[in-house]
Every structure is written in C-alpha cells, then in structure tokens.
Protein backbone atom coordinates (compact mmCIF):
# COMPACT_ATOMS: atom_id res chain seq x y z
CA UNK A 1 151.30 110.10 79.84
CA UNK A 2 150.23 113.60 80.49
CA UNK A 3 151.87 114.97 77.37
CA UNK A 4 150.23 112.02 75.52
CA UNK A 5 147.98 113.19 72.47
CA UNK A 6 145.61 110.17 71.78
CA UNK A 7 144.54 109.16 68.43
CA UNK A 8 143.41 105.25 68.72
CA UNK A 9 140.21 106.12 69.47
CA UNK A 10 139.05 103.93 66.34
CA UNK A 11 141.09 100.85 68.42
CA UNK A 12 139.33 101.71 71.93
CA UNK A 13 138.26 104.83 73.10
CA UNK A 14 141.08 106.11 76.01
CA UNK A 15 140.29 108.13 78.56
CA UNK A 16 136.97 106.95 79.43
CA UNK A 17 134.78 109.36 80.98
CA UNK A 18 135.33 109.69 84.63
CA UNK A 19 131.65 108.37 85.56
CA UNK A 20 132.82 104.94 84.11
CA UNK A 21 135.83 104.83 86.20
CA UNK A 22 133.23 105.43 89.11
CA UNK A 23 130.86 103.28 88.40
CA UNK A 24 132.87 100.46 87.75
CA UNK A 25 134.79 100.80 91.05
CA UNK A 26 131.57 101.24 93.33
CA UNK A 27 129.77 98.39 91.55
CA UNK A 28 132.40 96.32 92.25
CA UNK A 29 133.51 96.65 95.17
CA UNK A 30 129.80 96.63 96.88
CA UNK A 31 127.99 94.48 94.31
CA UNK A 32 130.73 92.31 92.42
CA UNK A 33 129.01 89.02 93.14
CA UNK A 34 127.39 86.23 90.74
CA UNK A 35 124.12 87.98 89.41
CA UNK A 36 121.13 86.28 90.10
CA UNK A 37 122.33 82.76 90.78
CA UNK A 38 120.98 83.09 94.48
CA UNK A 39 118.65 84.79 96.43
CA UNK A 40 120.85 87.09 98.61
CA UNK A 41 120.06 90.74 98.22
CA UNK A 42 123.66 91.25 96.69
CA UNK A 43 123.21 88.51 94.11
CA UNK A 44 119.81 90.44 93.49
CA UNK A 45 121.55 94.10 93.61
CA UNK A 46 124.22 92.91 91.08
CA UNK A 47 121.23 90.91 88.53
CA UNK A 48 119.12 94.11 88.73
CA UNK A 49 122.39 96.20 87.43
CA UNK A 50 122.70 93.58 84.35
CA UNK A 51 119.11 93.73 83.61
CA UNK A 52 118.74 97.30 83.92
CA UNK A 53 121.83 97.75 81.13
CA UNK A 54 119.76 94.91 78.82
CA UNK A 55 116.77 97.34 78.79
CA UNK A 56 118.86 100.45 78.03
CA UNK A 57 121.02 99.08 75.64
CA UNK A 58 117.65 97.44 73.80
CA UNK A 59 115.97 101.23 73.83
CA UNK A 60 119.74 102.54 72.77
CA UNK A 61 119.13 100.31 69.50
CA UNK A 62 115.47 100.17 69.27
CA UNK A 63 115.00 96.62 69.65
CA UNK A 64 112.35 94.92 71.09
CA UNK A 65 112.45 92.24 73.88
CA UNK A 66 115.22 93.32 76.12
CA UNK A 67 116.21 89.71 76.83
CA UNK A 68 117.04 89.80 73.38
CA UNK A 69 119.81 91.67 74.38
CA UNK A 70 123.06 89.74 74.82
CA UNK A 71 126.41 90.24 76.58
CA UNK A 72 129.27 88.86 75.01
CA UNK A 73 133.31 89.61 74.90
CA UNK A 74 133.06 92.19 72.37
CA UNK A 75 131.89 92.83 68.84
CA UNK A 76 134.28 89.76 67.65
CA UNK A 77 132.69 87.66 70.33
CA UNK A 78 129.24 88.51 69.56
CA UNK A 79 129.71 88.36 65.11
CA UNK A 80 130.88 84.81 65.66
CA UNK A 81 127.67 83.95 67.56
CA UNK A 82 125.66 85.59 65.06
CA UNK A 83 127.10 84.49 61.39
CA UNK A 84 128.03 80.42 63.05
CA UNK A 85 124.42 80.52 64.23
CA UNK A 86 122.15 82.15 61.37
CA UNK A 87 124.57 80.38 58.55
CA UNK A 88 125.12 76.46 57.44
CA UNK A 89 126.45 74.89 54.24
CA UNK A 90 124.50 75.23 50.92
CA UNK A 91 123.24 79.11 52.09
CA UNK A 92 124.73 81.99 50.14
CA UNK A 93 126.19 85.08 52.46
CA UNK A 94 126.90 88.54 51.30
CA UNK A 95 129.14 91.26 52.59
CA UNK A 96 131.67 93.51 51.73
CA UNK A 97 135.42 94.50 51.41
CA UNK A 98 135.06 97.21 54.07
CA UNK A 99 134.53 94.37 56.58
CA UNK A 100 136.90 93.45 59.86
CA UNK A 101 138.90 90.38 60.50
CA UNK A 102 135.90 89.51 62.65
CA UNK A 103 133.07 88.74 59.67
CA UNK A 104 135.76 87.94 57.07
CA UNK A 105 137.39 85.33 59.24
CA UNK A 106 134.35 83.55 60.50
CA UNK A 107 132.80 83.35 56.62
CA UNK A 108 136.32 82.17 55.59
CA UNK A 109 135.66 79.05 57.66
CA UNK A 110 132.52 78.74 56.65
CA UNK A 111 132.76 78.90 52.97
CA UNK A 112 135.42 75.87 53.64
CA UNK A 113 132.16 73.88 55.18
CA UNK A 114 130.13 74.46 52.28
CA UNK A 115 128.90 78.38 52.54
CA UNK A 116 128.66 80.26 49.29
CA UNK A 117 130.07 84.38 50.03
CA UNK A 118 129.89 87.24 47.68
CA UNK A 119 132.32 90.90 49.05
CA UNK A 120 130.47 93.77 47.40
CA UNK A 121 133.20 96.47 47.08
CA UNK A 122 132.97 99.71 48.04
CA UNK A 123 132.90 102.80 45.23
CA UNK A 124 135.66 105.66 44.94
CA UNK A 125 134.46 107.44 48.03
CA UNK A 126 133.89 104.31 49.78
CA UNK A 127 130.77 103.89 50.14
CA UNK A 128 129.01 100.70 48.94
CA UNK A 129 125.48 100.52 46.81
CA UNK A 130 122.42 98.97 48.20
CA UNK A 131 122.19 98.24 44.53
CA UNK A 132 125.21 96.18 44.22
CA UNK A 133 124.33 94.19 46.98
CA UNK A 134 120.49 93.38 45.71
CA UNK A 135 121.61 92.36 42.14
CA UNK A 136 123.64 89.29 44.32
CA UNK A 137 120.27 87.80 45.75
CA UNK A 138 120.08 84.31 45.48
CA UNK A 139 117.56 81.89 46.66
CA UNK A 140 119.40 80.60 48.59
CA UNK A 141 120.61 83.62 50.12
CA UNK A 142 120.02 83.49 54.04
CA UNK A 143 122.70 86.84 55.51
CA UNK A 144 123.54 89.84 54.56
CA UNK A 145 126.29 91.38 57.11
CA UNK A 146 127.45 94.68 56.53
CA UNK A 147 130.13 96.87 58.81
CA UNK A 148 127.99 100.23 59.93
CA UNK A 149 131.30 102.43 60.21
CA UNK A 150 134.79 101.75 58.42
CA UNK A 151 138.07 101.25 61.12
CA UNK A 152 139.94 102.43 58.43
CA UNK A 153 138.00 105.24 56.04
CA UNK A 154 135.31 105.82 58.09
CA UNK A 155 132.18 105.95 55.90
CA UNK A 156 128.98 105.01 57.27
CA UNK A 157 127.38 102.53 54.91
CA UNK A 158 123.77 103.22 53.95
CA UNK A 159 122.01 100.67 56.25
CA UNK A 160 118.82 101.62 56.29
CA UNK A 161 118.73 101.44 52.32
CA UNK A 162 120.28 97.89 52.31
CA UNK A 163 118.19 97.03 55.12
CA UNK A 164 114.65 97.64 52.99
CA UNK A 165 116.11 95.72 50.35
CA UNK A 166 116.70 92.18 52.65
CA UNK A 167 113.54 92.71 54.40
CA UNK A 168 111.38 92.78 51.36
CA UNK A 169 113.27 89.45 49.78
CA UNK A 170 113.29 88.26 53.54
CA UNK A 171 116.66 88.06 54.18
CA UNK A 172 117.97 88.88 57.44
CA UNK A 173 120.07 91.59 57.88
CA UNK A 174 123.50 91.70 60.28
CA UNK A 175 124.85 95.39 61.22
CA UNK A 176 128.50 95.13 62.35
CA UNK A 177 128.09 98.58 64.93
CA UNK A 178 131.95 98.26 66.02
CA UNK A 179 132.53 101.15 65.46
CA UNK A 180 129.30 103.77 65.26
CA UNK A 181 127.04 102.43 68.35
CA UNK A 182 127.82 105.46 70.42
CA UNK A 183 128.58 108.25 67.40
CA UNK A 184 125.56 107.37 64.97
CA UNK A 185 122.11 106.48 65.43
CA UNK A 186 121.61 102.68 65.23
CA UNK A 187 117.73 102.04 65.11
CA UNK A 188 117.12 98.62 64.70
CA UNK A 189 113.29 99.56 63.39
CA UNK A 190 113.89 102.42 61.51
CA UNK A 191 116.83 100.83 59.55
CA UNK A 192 115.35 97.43 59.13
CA UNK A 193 118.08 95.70 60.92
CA UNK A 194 117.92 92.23 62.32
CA UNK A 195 120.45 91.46 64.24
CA UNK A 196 123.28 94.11 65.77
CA UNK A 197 126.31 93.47 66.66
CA UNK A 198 127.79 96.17 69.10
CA UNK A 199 131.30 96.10 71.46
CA UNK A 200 131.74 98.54 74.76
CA UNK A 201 134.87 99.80 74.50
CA UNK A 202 134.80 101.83 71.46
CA UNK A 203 131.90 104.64 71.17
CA UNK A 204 129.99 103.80 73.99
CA UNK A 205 133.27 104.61 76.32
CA UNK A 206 132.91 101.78 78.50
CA UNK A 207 135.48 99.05 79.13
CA UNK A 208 137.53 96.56 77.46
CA UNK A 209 136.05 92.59 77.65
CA UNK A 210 132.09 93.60 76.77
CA UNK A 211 130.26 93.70 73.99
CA UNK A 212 127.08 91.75 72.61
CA UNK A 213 123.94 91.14 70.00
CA UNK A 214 120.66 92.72 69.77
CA UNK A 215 118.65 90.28 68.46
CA UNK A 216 115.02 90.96 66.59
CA UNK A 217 112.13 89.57 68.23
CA UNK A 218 111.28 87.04 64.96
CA UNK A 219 114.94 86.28 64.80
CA UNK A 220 116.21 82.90 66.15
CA UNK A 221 120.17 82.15 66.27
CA UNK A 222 121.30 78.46 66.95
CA UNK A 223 123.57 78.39 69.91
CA UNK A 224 126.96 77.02 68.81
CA UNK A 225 128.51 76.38 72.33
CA UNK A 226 127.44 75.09 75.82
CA UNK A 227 127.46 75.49 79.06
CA UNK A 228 126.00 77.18 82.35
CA UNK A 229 123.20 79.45 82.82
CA UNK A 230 122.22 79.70 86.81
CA UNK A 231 118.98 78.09 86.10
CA UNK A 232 117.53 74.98 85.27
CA UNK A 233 120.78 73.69 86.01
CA UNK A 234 119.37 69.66 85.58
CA UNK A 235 118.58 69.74 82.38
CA UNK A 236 120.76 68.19 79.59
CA UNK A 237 121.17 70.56 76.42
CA UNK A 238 121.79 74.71 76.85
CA UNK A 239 118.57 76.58 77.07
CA UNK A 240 116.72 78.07 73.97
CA UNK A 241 115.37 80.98 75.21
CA UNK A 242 116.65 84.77 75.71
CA UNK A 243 119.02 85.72 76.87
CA UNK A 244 120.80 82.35 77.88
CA UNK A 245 120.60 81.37 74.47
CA UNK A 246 123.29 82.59 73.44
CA UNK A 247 125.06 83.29 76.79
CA UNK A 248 127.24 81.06 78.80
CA UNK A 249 128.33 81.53 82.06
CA UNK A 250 129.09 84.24 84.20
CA UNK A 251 128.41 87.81 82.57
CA UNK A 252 131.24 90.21 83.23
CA UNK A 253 129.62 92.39 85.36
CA UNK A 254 131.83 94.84 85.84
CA UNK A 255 132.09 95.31 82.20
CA UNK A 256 128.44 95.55 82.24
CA UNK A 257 128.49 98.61 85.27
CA UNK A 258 131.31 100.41 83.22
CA UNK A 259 129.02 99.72 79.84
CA UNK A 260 126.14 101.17 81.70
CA UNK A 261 127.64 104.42 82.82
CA UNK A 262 129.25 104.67 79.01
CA UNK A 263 125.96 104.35 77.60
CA UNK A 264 124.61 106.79 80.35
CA UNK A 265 127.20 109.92 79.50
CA UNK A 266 126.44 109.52 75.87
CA UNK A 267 122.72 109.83 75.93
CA UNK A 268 123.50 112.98 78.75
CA UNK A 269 125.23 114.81 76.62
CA UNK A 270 123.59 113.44 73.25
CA UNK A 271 124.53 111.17 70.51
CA UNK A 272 124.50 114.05 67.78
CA UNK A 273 126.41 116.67 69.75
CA UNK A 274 129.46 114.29 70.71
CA UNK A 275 129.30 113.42 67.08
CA UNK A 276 129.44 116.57 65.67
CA UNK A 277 132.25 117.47 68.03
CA UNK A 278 134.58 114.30 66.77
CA UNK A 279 133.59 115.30 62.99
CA UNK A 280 134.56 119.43 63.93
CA UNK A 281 137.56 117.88 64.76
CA UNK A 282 138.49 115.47 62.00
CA UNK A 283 136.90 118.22 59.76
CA UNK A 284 140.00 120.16 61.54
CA UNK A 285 142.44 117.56 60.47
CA UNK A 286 141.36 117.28 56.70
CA UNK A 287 141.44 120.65 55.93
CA UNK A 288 145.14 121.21 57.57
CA UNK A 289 146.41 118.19 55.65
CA UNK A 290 144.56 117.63 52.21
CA UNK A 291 147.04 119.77 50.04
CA UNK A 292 150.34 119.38 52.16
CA UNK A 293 153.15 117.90 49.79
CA UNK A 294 153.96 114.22 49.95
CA UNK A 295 150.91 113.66 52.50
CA UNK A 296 148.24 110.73 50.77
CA UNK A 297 144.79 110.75 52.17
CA UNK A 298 142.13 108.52 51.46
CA UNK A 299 138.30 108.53 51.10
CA UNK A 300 138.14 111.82 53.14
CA UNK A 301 137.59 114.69 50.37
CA UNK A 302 133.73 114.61 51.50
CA UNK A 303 133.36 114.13 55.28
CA UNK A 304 129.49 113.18 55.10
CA UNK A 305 128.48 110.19 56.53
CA UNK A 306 131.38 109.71 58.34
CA UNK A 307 132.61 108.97 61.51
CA UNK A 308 136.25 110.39 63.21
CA UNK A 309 138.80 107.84 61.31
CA UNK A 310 141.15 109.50 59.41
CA UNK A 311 143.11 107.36 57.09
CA UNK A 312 146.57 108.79 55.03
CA UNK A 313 150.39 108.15 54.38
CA UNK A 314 153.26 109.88 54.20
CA UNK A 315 154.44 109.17 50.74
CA UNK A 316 157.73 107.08 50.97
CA UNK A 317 157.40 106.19 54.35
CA UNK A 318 156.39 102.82 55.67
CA UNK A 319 153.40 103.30 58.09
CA UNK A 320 154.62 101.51 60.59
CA UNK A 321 157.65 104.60 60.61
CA UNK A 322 155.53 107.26 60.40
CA UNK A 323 153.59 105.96 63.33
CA UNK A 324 157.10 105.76 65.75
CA UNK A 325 158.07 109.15 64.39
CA UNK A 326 154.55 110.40 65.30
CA UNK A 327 155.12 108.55 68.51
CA UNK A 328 158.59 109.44 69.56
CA UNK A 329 159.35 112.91 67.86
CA UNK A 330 155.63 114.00 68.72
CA UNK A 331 154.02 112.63 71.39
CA UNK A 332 150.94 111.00 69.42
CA UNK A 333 149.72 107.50 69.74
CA UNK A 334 147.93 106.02 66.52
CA UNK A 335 147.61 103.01 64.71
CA UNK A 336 149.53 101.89 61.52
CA UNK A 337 148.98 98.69 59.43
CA UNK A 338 146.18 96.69 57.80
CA UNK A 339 144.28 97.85 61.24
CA UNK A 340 142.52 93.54 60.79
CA UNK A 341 140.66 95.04 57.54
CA UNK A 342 142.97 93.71 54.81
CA UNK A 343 140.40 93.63 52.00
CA UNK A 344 140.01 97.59 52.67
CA UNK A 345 143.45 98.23 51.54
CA UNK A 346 143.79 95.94 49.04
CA UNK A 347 140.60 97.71 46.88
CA UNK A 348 142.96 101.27 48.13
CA UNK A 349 146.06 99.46 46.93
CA UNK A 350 148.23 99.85 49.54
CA UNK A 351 148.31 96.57 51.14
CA UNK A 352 151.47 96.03 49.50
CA UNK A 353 153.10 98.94 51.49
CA UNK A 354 151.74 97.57 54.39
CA UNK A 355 148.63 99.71 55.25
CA UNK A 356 148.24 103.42 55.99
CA UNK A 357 148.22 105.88 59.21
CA UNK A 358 144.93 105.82 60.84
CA UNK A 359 143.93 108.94 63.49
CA UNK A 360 140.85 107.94 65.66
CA UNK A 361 139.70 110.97 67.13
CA UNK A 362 137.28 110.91 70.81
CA UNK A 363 135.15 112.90 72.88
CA UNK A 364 137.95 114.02 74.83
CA UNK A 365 140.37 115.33 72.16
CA UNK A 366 140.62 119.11 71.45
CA UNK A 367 141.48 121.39 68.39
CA UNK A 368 144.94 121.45 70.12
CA UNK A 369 145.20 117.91 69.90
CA UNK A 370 144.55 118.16 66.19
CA UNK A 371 146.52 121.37 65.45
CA UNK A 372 149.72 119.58 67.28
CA UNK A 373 148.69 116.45 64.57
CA UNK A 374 148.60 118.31 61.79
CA UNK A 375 152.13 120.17 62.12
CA UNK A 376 154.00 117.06 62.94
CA UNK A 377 152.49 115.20 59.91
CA UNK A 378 153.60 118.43 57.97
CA UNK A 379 157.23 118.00 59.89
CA UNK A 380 157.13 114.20 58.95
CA UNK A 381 156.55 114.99 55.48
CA UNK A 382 158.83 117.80 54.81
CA UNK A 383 160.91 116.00 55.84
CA UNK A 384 160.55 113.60 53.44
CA UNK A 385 160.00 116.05 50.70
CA UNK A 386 163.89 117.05 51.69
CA UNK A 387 165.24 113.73 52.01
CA UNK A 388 163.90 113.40 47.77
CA UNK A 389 165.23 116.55 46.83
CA UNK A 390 168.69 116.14 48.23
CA UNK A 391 168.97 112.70 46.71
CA UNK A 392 167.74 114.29 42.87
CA UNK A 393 170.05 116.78 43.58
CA UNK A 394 173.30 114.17 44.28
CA UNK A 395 171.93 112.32 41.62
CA UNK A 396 172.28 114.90 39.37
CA UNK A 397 175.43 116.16 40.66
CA UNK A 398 176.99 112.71 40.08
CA UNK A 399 175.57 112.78 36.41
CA UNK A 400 177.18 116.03 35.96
C-alpha cells in the first residue's frame, strides 16, 4: 500500500484528508445516534451536525433554502430522484453523450414509458454547444440534464451558457456535479442552475454512501418512493415539504460528519488553489506523454476547462492490459473500460476496443507520482513499439 501510486481519483478520491478520518470517528463514536427523532441532547447533538452540513453545503452551491438541501446515497441516488420526479410521459428531455450510466439509464426507462430524449454530442475537443442544445427546444420540453465534468475526458461543459438558455424558455435545468463539486465552482445563481446533483466521495473528499440534490427554491420534485421521516409519523402519504420530501429514513450520519469535514478542508485551503494543483499536475502528465510513440490521447491537447481526468491508450493494447501492467509492473492503480459512460467512447470510437486508460489525479498526488506515470506508460509503450517491429521484421525475414 505504501508504494501504491493512486490514480482513481475520478472513481473516488483515496486518501481522504486526515480531518475526515477524524471527524468521522469522533462523531461517531460520541454522537452516532438517530438525529432528531427524540429529544435527548445526543439525538439533538447528532440533528444539529446534519443541519449544520445542509446549510454549508447550500452556501457551497449557492442555493437558497437550506432544507432544500438533500442527502441521498450518492450522485446516482440523488439523479434518479431528480429526472423520475421532474419527468413523465409525453415531456421531451435533453442531454448529452458525455453523460454517466446514472442519467442515461434512468431516461432509458423512461423513454420506454412514453418520454421523448434528444443526446447532444459533444464537438472535437469535447465540449458541447449551448447552441446545439437550444435548437432541440420543444414545447414540450420540461429537462435539460447536463454532466458538469467528464469521468472520462474531463471537460467542463459550459453551464452557465446552457443554463441562460433554459431559464429564458423556462425549462429547468439539471447539473450532474459528480465529478467537479469540490474542483470547480458550482453556483447555482450565477449559472442558472435548478437543480444539482452532487456525491461525497469524489471532490469533496468525504466518504463513500453520501451524496444528494440541491434543489431551487421555485423547484418542486415529486417524491417517487415512501417511507419514514421522524415526524408526523400518523399521517398516511410521505411529506411534501423540504427536506423529507425527498428523503426517507435514517440519514447516514456518519457520511454526513465525514462530508462535513470534506467540504471544510476544501474551502480551508480553497477551491481554486487545490484545482490548480490537480491541473499542474495533469498539465505534468500531458506534456510527458502527448508525442511518445504508440501512446493515443484524447480530448487533452487544450487543458482549459478541465478537470484532472486524463484519458489515452496504448496503441495495440487492450485497456484492461495496460491497466494490470500499470498495476503489477508499476505500482499504479487506475481505471480501464467504458468507466459507465459508454456513449463517450462510442462518439471517440473506441468502444469497440473496449474503452481507454483513465488517470484521475487528487489533492494528495505529487509531480513524483506523475513523473513515475509517465515513464511506465513510456515503458508500456516501447514496449509495444518493439513487440511491432520484431514481428515486421520476421515478417519480412520469412518473405525473404
């Protein structure tokens, strides 16, 4: 584990910051109780701690009524509650190919019930146009859902500019923040956003198991499931109002405490300069890989508006491979495949060779980290490169 170079940061963010291993240890061990579903000063300690992280994580996004802030599982969790509760058959939904299993899936189902969907792809540097997505209005348009930051090319879409465009045709806007809540600013006001979707165990370093919706103040989501609340326990249907609209049961509270402290480093140290230490890094990593022989990389010539995903393959080399031999032979964990975004690589045309290598660079990795990735992709690949020439050269030799 020590020697372990970690590059899955785009998966979940590993290590987390020692103040979240704290947190969530003290909180739970003196405080781990139902929050407020009694009277007891724990049960009031522990419901304080939730409400407290509702109000930071509203001012985090700019939102406005913190109750509109909901805990879920994760980002998958909480894009289910949004799209089955803003969407029903007859409306028209637009997104895009740079989307996760976790909005492609749910509008899958719910074009089978009658929902009309329109995937707006991205352009050669992968980037989509607030253009394309306007000239797809209908009247009948009700969503627009849109994934902030690429898992697998990293471009930050242009939110705010697709953002102006629903609000003045009224159509409510859905930011998919999996993966730039805690590297980008996400302003809820300033970029016209509706609804956010956000998970804790990516940028904002908490754990695994939390995640949630920030919901506008004019916005109202039907609840799609049932159940308890702590309060008003005799009556028959689930509560309308915030927050236990669209929450059900007991919160994970020590998911909350670790999201808390997460939330906490970030804004200590600032958004912009963790940032701009991930992109230094993958800045690193481009520039000691973009002209090494039989290395592929993709959408990363110009790093702007981007966040620290790396995408690239060794050419002849199944990803899945190159990720053991960056494993085994050098000590790096990453991720290989489709990485649940399967419409991404099918507009890069490599779904057929099963995906690409994808680096995820953190807070915590160093230049080290990166100059120790970049010579055993070079290794890989050279390798490679030698395996080709030796069979052109038999090949020849046998012709001779």
């Amino acid at each position: 584990m020590d020697d372990l170079i970690y590059l899955d940061n785009g998966a979940t963010s590993f290590p987390k910051p020692e103040d979240v291993y704290r947190a969530m240890d003290h909180f739970y061990r003196n405080y781990g109780v139902n929050p407020g579903r009694s009277g007891y000063d724990l049960c009031m300690e522990s419901g304080d701690m939730v409400d407290k992280t509702r109000k930071l994580l509203c001012r985090f996004f700019n939102g406005g009524d913190p109750n509109r802030l909901i805990f879920s599982y994760n980002s998958t969790d909480a894009l289910n509650l949004a799209i089955f509760g803003m969407l029903k058959p007859g409306d028209h939904a637009i997104t895009t190919t740079l989307e996760h299993n976790s909005v492609l899936r749910p509008l899958y189902h719910l074009e089978q019930q009658g929902v009309e969907v329109d995937h707006v792809p991205f352009d050669i540097r992968g980037f989509v146009d607030p253009e394309d997505i306007e000239r797809r209005f209908k009247k009948n348009t009700r969503l627009v859902v849109v994934n902030h930051g690429s898992n697998v090319i990293g471009t930050v879409q242009p939110v705010a500019e697709i953002g102006a465009r629903c609000r003045r045709h009224g159509i409510r806007f859905l930011v998919d923040a999996s993966q730039t809540a805690g590297k980008v600013p996400v302003d809820m006001q300033a970029q016209h956003i509706d609804v956010v979707a956000f998970t804790g165990h990516k940028s904002l370093l908490g754990p695994t198991g939390i995640g949630g919706l920030c919901v506008g103040d004019d916005v109202d989501i039907r609840h799609t499931r049932a159940g308890g609340t702590g309060v008003r326990s005799a009556q028959h249907l689930h509560l309308d109002e915030y927050p236990y609209r669209l929450e059900y049961g007991t919160v994970n509270i020590v998911g909350v405490a670790g999201l808390n402290a997460g939330v906490q480093w970030i804004l200590e140290r600032g958004l912009d300069a963790v940032h701009a230490h991930e992109m230094a890094l993958i800045t690193r990593l481009r520039d000691g890989l973009r002209n090494v022989e039989g290395v592929t990389l993709y959408c990363q010539e110009d790093l702007t508006n981007h966040i620290s995903v790396f995408l690239f393959n060794v050419d002849g080399l199944e990803a899945a491979d190159a990720g053991v031999m960056l494993d085994v032979n050098h000590g790096i964990a990453c991720r290989t495949g489709l990485h649940c975004a399967p419409l991404v690589h099918e507009q890069l045309g490599i779904d057929k060779i099963h995906g690409a290598v994808r680096f995820g660079v953190g807070p915590f990795n160093t230049e080290a980290h990166i100059d120790h990735a970049v010579e055993a992709v070079k290794a890989i690949a050279m390798g490679q490169v030698e395996r080709r020439r030796a069979r052109a050269r038999s090949s020849s030799a046998n012709q001779g």
